[in-house]
Protein backbone atom coordinates (compact mmCIF):
# COMPACT_ATOMS: atom_id res chain seq x y z
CA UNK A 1 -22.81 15.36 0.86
CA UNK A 2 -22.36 18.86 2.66
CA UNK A 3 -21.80 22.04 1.00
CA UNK A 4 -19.00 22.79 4.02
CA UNK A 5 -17.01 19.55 3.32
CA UNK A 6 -16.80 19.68 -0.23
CA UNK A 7 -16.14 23.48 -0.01
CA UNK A 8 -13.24 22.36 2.10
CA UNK A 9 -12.26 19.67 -0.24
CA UNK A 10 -12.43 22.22 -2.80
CA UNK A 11 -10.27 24.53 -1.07
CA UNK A 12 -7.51 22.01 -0.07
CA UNK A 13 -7.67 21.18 -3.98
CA UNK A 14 -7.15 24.56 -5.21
CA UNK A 15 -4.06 25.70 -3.03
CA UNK A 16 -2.41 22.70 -3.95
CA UNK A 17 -2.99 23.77 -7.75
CA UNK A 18 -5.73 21.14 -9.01
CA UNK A 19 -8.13 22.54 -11.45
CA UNK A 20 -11.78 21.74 -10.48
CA UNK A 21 -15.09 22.94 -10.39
CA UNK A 22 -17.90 21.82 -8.53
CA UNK A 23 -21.64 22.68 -9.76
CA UNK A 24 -24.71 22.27 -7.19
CA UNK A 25 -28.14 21.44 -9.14
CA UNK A 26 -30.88 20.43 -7.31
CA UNK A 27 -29.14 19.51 -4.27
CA UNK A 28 -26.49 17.35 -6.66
CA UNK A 29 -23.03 18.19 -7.30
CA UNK A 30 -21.27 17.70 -9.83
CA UNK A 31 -17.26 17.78 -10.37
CA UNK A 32 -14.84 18.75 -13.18
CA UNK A 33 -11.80 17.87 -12.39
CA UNK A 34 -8.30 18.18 -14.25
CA UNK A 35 -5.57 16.35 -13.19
CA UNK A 36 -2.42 14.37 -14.68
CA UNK A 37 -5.00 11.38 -15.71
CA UNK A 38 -6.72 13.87 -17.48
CA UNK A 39 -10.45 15.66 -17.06
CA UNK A 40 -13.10 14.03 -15.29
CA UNK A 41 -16.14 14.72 -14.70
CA UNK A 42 -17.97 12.93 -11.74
CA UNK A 43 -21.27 13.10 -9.61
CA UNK A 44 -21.15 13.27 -5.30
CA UNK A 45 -19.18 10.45 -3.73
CA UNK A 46 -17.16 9.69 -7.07
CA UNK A 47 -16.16 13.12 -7.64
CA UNK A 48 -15.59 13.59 -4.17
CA UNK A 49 -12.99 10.31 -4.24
CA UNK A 50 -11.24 11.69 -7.52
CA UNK A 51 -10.55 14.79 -5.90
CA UNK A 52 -9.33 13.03 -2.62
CA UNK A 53 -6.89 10.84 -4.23
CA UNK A 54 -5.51 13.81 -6.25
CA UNK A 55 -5.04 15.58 -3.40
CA UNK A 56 -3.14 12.73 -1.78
CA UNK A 57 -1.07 12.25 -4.82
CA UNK A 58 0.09 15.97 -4.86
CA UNK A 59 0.65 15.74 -1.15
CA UNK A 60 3.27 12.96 -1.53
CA UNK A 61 4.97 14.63 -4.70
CA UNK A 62 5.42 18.16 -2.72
CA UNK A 63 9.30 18.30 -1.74
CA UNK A 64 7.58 21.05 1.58
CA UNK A 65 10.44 23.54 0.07
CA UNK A 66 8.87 26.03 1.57
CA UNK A 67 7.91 25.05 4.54
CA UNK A 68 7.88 27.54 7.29
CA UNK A 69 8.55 27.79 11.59
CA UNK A 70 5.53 27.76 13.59
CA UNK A 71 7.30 27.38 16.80
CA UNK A 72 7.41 25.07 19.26
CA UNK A 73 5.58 22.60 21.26
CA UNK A 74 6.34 20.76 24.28
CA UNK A 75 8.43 21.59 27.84
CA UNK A 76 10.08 20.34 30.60
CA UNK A 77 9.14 17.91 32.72
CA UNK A 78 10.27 16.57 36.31
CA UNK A 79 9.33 13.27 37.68
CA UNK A 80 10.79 11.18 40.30
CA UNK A 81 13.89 13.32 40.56
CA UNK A 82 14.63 13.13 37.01
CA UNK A 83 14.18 16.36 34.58
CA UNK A 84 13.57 15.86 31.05
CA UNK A 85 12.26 17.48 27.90
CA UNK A 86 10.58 17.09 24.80
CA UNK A 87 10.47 20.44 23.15
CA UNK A 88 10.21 19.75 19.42
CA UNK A 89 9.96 22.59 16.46
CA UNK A 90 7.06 22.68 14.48
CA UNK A 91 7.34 23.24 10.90
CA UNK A 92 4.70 22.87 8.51
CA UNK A 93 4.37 23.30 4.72
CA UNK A 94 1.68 26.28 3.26
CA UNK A 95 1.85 24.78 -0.28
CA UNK A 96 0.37 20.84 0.81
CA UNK A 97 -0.65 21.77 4.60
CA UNK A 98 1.94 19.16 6.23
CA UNK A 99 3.68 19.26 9.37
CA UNK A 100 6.85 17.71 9.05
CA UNK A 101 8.67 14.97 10.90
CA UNK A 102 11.91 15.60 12.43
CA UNK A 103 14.02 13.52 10.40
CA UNK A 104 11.76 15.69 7.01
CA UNK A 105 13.11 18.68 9.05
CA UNK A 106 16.51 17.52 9.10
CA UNK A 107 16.60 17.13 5.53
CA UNK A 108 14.76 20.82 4.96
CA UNK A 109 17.57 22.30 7.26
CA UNK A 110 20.09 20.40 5.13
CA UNK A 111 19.11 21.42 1.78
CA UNK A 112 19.08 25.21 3.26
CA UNK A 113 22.27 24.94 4.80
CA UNK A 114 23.71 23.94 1.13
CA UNK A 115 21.81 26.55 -0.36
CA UNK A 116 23.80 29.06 2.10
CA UNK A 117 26.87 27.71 2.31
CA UNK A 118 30.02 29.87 0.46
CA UNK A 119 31.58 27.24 -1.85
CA UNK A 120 33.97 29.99 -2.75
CA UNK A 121 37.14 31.68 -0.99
CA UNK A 122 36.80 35.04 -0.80
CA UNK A 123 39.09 37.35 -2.83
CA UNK A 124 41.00 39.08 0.04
């Protein structure tokens, strides 16, 4: 297994808040990792499949809360006499790394505009 990839494994691991260690002997790693399941402690391609699939888990459970604009991507387009678009905003979340759908965007701007929104008449 490369150094690079599991440093990048390691990495992805760690900013989404999953204890683990990795240990290079010899050419071998070997994993500790903590997770809900509890500690385990693996060699290469095991290790490397734990700490995968507990990535993947806290991927899925992340609500992207705090997801942030990158901008935009597409433009506008003429064929045949016709003009069209498709000019989308691109959001992605820092916490799990995902870029989110439209209709997950949708629901982000949603939850912000409740956040926002007076529920109470002012005094004057």
């Amino acid at each position: 297994m490369k150094k690079s990839v599991i440093d990048r494994l390691v990495k992805k691991a760690i900013a989404l808040g999953i204890e683990c260690q990795v240990i290079e002997s010899d050419g071998i790693h070997a994993f500790a990792i903590r997770c809900e399941e509890g500690t385990h402690l693996a060699l290469e391609e095991s290790g490397v499949k734990i700490l995968q699939r507990e990535i993947k888990r806290r991927k899925r459970q992340c609500r992207h809360e705090k997801a942030e604009f990158m901008g935009y991507t597409g433009g506008y387009h003429f064929y045949a006499g016709e003009v069209w678009d498709d000019i989308r905003e691109v959001w992605c979340c820092p916490q799990c790394g995902h870029f989110l759908t439209e209709k997950q965007v949708a629901r982000l701007k949603q939850r912000l505009y409740e956040k926002t929104t007076v529920t109470e008449e002012p005094p004057f």
